[in-house]
N, C-alpha and C. Protein backbone atom coordinates (compact mmCIF):
# COMPACT_ATOMS: atom_id res chain seq x y z
N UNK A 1 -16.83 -17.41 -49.38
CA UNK A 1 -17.67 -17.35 -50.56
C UNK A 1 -17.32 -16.12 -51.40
N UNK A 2 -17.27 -15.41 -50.64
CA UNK A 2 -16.93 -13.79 -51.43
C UNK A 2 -15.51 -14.09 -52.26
N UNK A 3 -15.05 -14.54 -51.09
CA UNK A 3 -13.56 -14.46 -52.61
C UNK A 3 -13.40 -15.54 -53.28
N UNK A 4 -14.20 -16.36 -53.45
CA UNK A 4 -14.72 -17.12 -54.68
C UNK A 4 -14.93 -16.63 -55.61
N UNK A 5 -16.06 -15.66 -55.43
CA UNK A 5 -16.25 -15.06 -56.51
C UNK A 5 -15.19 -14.25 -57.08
N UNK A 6 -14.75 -13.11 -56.07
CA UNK A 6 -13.78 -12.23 -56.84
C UNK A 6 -12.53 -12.65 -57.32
N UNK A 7 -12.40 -13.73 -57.43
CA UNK A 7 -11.11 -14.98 -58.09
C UNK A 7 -11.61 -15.37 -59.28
N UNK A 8 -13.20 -16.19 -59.44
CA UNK A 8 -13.74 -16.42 -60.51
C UNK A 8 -13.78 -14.78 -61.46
N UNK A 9 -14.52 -13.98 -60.51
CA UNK A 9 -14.53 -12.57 -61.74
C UNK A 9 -12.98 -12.17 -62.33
N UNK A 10 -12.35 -12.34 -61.48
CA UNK A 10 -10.67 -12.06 -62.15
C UNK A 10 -10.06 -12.78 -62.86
N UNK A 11 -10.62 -14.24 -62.62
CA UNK A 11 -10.31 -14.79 -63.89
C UNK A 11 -10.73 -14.68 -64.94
N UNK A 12 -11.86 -14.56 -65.19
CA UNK A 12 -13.09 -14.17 -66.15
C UNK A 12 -12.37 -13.28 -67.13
N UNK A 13 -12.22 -11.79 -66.43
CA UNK A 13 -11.56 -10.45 -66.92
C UNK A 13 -10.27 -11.08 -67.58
N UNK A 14 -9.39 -11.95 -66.68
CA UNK A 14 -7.92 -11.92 -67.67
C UNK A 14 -8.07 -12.73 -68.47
N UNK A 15 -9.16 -13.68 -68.75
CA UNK A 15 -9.64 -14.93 -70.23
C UNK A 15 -10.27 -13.95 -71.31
N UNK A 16 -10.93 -12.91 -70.72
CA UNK A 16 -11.26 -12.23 -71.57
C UNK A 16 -10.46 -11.12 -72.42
N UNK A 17 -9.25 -10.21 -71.79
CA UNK A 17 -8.69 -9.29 -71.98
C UNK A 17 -7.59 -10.42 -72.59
N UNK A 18 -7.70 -11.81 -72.72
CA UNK A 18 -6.76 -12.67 -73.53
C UNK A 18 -7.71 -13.10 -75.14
N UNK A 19 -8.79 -13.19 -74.81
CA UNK A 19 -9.01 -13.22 -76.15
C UNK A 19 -9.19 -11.90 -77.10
N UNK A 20 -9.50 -11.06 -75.90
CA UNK A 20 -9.75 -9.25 -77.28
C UNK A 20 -7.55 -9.40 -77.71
N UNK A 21 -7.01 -9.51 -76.84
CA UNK A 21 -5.56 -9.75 -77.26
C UNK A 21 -5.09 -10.52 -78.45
N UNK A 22 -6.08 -11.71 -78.13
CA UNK A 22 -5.27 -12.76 -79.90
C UNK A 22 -6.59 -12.62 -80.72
N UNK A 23 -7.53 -11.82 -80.40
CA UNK A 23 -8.71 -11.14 -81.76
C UNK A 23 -7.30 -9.78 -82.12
N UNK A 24 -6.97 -9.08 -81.66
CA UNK A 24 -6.16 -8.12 -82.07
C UNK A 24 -4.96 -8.18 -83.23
N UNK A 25 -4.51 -9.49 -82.55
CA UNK A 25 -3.41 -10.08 -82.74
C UNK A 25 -4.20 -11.07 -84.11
N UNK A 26 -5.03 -11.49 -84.47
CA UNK A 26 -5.77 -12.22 -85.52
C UNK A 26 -5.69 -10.90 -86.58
N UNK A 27 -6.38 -9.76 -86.19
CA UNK A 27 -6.59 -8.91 -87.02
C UNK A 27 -5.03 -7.84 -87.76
N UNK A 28 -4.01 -8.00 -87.18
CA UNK A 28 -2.56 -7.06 -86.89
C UNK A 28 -2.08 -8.70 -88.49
N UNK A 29 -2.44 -9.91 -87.71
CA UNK A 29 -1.53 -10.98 -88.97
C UNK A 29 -2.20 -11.23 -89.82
N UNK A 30 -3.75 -10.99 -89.87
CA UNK A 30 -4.29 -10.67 -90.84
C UNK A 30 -4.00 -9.86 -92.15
N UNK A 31 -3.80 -8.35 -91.91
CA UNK A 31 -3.56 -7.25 -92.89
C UNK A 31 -1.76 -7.74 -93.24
N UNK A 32 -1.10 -8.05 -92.35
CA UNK A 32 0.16 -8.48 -92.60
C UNK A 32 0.45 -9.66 -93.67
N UNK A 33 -0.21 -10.36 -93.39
CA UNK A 33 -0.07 -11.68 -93.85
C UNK A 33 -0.51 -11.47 -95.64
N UNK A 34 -1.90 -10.41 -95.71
CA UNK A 34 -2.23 -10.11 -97.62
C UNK A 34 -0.79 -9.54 -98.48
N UNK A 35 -0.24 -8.87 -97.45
CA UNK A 35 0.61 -7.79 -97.55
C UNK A 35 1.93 -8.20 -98.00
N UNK A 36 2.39 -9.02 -96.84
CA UNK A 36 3.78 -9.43 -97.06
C UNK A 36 3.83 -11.06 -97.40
N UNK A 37 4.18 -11.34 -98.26
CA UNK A 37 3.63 -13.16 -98.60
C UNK A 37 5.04 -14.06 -97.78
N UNK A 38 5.56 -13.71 -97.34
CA UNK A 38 6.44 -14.43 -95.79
C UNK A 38 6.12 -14.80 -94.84
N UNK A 39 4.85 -14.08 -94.74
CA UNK A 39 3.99 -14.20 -93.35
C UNK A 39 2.54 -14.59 -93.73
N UNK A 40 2.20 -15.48 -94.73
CA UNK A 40 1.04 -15.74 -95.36
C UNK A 40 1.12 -17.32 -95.04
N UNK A 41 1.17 -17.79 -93.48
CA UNK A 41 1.06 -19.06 -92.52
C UNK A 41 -0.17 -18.61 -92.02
N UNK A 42 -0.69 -20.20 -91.62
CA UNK A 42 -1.14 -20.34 -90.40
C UNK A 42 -0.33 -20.14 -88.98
N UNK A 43 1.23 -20.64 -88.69
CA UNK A 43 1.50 -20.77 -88.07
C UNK A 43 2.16 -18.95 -87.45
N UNK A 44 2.33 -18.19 -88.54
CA UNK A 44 2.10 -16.52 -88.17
C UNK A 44 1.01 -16.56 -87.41
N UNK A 45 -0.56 -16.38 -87.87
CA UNK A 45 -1.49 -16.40 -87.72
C UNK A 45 -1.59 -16.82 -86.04
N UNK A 46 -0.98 -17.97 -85.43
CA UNK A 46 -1.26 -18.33 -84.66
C UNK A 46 -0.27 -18.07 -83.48
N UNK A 47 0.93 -17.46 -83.72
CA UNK A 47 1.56 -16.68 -82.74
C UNK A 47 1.41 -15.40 -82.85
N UNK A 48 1.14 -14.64 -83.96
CA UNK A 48 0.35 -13.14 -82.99
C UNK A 48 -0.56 -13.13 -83.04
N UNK A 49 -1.39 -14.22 -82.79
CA UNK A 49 -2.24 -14.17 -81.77
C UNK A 49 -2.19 -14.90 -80.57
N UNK A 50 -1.17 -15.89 -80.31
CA UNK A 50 -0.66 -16.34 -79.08
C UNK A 50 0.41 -14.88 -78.18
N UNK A 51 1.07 -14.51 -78.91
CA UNK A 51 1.73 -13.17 -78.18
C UNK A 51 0.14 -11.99 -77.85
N UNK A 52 -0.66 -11.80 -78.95
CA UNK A 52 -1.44 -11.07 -77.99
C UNK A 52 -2.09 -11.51 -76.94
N UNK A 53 -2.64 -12.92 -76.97
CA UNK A 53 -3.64 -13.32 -75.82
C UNK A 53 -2.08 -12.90 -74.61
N UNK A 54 -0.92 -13.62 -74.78
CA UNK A 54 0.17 -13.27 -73.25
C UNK A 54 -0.25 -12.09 -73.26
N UNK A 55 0.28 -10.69 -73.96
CA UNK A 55 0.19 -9.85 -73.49
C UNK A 55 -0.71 -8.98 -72.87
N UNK A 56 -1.60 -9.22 -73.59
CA UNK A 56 -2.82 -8.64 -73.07
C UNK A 56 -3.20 -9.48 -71.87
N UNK A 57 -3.32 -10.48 -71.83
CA UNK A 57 -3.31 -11.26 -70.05
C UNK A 57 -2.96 -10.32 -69.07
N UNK A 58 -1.16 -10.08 -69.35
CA UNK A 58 0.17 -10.35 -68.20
C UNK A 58 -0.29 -8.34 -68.25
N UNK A 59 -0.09 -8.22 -69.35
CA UNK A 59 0.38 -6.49 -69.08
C UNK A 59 -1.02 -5.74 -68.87
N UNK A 60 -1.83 -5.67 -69.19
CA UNK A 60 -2.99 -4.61 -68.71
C UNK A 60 -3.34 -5.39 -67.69
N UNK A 61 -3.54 -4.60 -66.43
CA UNK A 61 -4.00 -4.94 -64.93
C UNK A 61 -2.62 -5.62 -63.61
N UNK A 62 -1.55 -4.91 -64.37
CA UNK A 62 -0.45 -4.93 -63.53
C UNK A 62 -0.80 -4.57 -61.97
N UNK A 63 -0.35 -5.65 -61.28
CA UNK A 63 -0.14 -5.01 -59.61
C UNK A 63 0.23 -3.79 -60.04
N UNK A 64 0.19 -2.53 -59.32
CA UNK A 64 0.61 -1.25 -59.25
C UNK A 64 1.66 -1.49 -58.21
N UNK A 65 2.56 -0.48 -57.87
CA UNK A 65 3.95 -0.47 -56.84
C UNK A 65 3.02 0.15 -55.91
N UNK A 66 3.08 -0.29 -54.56
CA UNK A 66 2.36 -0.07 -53.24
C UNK A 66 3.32 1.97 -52.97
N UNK A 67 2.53 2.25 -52.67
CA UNK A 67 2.30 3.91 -52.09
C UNK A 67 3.45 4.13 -50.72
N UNK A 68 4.29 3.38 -50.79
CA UNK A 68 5.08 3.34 -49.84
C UNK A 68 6.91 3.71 -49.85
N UNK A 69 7.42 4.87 -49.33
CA UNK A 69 8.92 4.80 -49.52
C UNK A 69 9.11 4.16 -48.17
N UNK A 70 10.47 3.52 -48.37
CA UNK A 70 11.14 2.73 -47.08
C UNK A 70 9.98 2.96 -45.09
N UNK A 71 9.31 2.07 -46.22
CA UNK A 71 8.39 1.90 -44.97
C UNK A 71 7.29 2.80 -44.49
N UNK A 72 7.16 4.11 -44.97
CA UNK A 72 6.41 4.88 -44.65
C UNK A 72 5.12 5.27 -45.44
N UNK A 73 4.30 5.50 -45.77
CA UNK A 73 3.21 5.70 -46.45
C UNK A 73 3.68 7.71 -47.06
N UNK A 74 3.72 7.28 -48.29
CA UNK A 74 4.16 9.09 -49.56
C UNK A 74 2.70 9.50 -49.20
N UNK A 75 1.79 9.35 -48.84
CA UNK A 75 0.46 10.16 -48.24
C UNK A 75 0.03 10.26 -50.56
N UNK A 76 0.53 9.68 -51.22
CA UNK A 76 0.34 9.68 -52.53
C UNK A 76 0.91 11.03 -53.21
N UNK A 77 2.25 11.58 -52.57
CA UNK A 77 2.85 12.46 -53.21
C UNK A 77 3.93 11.62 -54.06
N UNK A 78 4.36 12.32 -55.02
CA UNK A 78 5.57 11.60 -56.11
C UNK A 78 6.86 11.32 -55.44
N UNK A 79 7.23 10.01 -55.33
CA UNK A 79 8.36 9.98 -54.99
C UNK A 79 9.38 10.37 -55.77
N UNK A 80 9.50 10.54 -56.84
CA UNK A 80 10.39 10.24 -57.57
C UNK A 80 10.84 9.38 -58.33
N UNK A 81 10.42 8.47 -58.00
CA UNK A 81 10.47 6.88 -58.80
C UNK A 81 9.16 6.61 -59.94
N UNK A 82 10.01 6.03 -60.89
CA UNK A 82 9.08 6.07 -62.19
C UNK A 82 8.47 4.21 -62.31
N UNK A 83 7.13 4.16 -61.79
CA UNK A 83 6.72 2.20 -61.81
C UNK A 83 7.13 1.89 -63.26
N UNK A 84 8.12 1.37 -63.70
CA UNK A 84 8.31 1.25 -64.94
C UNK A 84 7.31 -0.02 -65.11
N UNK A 85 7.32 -1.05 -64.66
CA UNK A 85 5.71 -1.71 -65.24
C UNK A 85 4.98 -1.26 -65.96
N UNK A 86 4.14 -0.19 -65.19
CA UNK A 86 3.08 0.62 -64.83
C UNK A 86 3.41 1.69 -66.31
N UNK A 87 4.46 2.03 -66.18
CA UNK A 87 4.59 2.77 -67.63
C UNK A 87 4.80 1.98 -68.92
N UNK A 88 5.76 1.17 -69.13
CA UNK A 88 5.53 -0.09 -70.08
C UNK A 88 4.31 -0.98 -70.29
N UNK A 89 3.65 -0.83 -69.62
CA UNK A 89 2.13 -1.83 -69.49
C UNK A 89 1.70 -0.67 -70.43
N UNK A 90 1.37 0.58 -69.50
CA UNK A 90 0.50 1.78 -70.33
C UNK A 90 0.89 1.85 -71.96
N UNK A 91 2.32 1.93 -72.37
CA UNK A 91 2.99 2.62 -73.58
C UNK A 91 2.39 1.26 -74.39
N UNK A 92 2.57 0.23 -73.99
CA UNK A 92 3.12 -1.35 -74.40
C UNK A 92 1.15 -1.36 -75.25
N UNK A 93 0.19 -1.43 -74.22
CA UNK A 93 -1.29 -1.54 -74.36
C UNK A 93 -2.00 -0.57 -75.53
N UNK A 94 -0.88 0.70 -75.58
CA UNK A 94 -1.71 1.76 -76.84
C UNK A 94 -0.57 1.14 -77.95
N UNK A 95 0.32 0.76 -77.96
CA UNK A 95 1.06 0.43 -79.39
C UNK A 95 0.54 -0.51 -79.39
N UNK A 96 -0.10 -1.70 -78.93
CA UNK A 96 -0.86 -3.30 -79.15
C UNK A 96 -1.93 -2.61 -79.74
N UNK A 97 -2.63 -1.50 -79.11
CA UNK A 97 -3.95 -1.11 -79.15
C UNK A 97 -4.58 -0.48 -80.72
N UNK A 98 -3.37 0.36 -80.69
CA UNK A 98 -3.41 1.44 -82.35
C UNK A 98 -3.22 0.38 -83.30
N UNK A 99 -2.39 -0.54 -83.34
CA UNK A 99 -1.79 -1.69 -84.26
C UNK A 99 -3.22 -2.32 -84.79
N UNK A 100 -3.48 -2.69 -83.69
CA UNK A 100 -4.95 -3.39 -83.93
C UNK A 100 -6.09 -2.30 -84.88
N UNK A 101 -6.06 -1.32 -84.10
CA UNK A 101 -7.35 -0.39 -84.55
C UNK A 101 -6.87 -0.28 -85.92
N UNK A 102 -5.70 0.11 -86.74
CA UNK A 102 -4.98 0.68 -87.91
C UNK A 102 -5.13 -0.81 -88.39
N UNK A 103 -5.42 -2.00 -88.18
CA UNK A 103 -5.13 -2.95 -89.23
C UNK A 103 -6.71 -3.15 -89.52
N UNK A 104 -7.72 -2.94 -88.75
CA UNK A 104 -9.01 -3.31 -88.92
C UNK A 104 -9.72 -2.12 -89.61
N UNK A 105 -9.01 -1.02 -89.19
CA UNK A 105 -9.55 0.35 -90.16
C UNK A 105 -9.13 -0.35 -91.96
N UNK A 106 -8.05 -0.62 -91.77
CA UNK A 106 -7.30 -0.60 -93.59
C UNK A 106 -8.37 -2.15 -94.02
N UNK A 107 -8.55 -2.80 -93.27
CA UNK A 107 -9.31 -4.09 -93.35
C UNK A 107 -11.08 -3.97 -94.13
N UNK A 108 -11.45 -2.99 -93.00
CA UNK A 108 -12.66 -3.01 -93.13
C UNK A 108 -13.15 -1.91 -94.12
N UNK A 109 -12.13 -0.82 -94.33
CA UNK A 109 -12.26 -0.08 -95.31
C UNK A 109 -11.72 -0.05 -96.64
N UNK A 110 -11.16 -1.37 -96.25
CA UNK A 110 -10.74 -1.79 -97.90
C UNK A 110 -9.33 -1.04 -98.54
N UNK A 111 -8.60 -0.79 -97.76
CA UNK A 111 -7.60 0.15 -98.27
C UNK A 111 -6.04 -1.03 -98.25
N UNK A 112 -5.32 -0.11 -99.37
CA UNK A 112 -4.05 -0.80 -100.09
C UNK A 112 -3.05 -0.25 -99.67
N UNK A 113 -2.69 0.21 -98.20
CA UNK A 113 -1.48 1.01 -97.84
C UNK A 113 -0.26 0.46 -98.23
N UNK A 114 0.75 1.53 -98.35
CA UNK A 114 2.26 1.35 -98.74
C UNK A 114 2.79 0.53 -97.34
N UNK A 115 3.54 -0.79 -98.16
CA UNK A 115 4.10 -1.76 -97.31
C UNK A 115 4.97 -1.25 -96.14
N UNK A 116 5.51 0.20 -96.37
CA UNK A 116 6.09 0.36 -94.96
C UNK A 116 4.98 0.84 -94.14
N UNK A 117 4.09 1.25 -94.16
CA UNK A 117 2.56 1.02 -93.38
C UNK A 117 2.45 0.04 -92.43
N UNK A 118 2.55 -1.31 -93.29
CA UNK A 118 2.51 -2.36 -92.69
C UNK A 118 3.37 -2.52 -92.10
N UNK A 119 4.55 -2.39 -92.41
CA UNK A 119 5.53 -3.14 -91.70
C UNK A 119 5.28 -1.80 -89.97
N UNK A 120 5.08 -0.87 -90.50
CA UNK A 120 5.27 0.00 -89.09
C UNK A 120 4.06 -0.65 -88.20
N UNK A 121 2.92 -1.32 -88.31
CA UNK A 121 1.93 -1.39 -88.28
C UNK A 121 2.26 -3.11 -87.25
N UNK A 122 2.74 -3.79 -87.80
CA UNK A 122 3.55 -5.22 -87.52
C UNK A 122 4.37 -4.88 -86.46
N UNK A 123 5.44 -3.82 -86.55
CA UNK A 123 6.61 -3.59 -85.79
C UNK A 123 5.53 -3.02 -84.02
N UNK A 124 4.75 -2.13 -84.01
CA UNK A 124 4.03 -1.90 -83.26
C UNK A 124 3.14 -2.43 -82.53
N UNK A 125 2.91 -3.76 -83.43
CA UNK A 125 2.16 -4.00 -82.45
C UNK A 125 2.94 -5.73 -81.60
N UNK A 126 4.16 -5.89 -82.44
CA UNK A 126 5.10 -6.87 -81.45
C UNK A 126 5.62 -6.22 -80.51
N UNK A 127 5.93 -4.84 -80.77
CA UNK A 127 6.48 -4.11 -79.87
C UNK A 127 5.83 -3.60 -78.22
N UNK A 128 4.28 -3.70 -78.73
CA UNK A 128 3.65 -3.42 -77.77
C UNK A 128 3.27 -4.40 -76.76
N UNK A 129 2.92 -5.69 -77.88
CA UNK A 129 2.97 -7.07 -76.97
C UNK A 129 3.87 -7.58 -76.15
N UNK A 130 5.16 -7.16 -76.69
CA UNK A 130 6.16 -7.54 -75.43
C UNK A 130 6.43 -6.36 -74.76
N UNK A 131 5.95 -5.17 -74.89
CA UNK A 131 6.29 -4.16 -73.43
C UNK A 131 5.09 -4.84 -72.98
N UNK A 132 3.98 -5.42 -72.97
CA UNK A 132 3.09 -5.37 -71.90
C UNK A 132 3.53 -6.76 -71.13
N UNK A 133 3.72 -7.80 -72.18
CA UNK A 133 4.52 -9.21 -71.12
C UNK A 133 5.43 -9.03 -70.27
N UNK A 134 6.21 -8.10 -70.79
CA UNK A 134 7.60 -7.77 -69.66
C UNK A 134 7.12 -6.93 -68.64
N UNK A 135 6.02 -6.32 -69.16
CA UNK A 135 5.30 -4.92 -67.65
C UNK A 135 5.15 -5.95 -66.44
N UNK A 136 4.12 -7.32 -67.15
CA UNK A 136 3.60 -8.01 -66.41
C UNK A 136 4.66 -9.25 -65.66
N UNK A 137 5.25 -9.01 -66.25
CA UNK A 137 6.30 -10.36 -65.56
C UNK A 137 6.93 -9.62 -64.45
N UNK A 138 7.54 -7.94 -65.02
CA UNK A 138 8.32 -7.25 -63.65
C UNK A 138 7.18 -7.46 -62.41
N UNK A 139 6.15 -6.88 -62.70
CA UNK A 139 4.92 -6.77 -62.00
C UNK A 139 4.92 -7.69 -61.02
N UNK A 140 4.16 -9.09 -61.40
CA UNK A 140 3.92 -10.31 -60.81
C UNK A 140 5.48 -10.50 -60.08
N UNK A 141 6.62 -10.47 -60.28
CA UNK A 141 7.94 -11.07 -59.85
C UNK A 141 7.88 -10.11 -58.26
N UNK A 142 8.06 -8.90 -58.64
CA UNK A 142 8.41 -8.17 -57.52
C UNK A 142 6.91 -8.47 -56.53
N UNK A 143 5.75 -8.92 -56.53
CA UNK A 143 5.02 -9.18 -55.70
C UNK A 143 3.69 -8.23 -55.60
């Protein structure tokens, strides 16, 4: 029964951390879309926000790399080894994250930023969506 639940709650969390992802991703092709008239689709519209719901799924809440060198327990000292997941998830989640916050700030405050704004604004937050899919795919693959 117990891990019923904690399967249902984990699913819950990654349906949810998929829709704040393609609300993000609504709001990022939103300001893009007034901006640049190339990207003034529905069908924009509906892949970044299909790339945020993946990313935000796959990349925030990566397995972490188990505390272990060749068999032995690091007692949680640094091995030396960098979880690149774990760092691409992190980097990947604040460039998805700022993208979002910077398109709903210029949104809601009504502001006319210079198109390379946007475009940096666009570039950041695809950029962030696929470091967090790829965090999450290394992640899930290696186990």
């Amino acid at each position: 029964m117990r891990t019923r639940v904690r399967k249902t709650a984990h699913i819950l969390e990654r349906l949810g951390l998929a829709m704040a992802g393609a609300a993000s991703g609504l709001f990022v092709a939103a300001l893009v879309g007034t901006s640049i008239a190339q990207f003034t689709s529905q069908a924009f519209l509906l892949l970044m926000m299909l790339g945020g719901a993946v990313g935000f799924y796959l990349g925030i809440d990566t397995p972490q790399r188990p505390f272990y060198t060749n068999g032995k327990p690091s007692d949680g000292h640094w091995d030396g080894k960098i979880d690149a997941p774990e760092l691409l998830s992190a980097v990947g989640t604040f460039l998805a994250a700022a993208a979002a916050f910077a398109s709903v700030s210029v949104i809601v405050l009504r502001h006319d930023p210079h198109l390379a704004w946007t475009w940096m604004i666009m570039v950041g937050w695809v950029l962030g969506i696929t470091m967090q899919t790829v965090a999450g795919a290394i992640a899930r693959r290696r186990g």
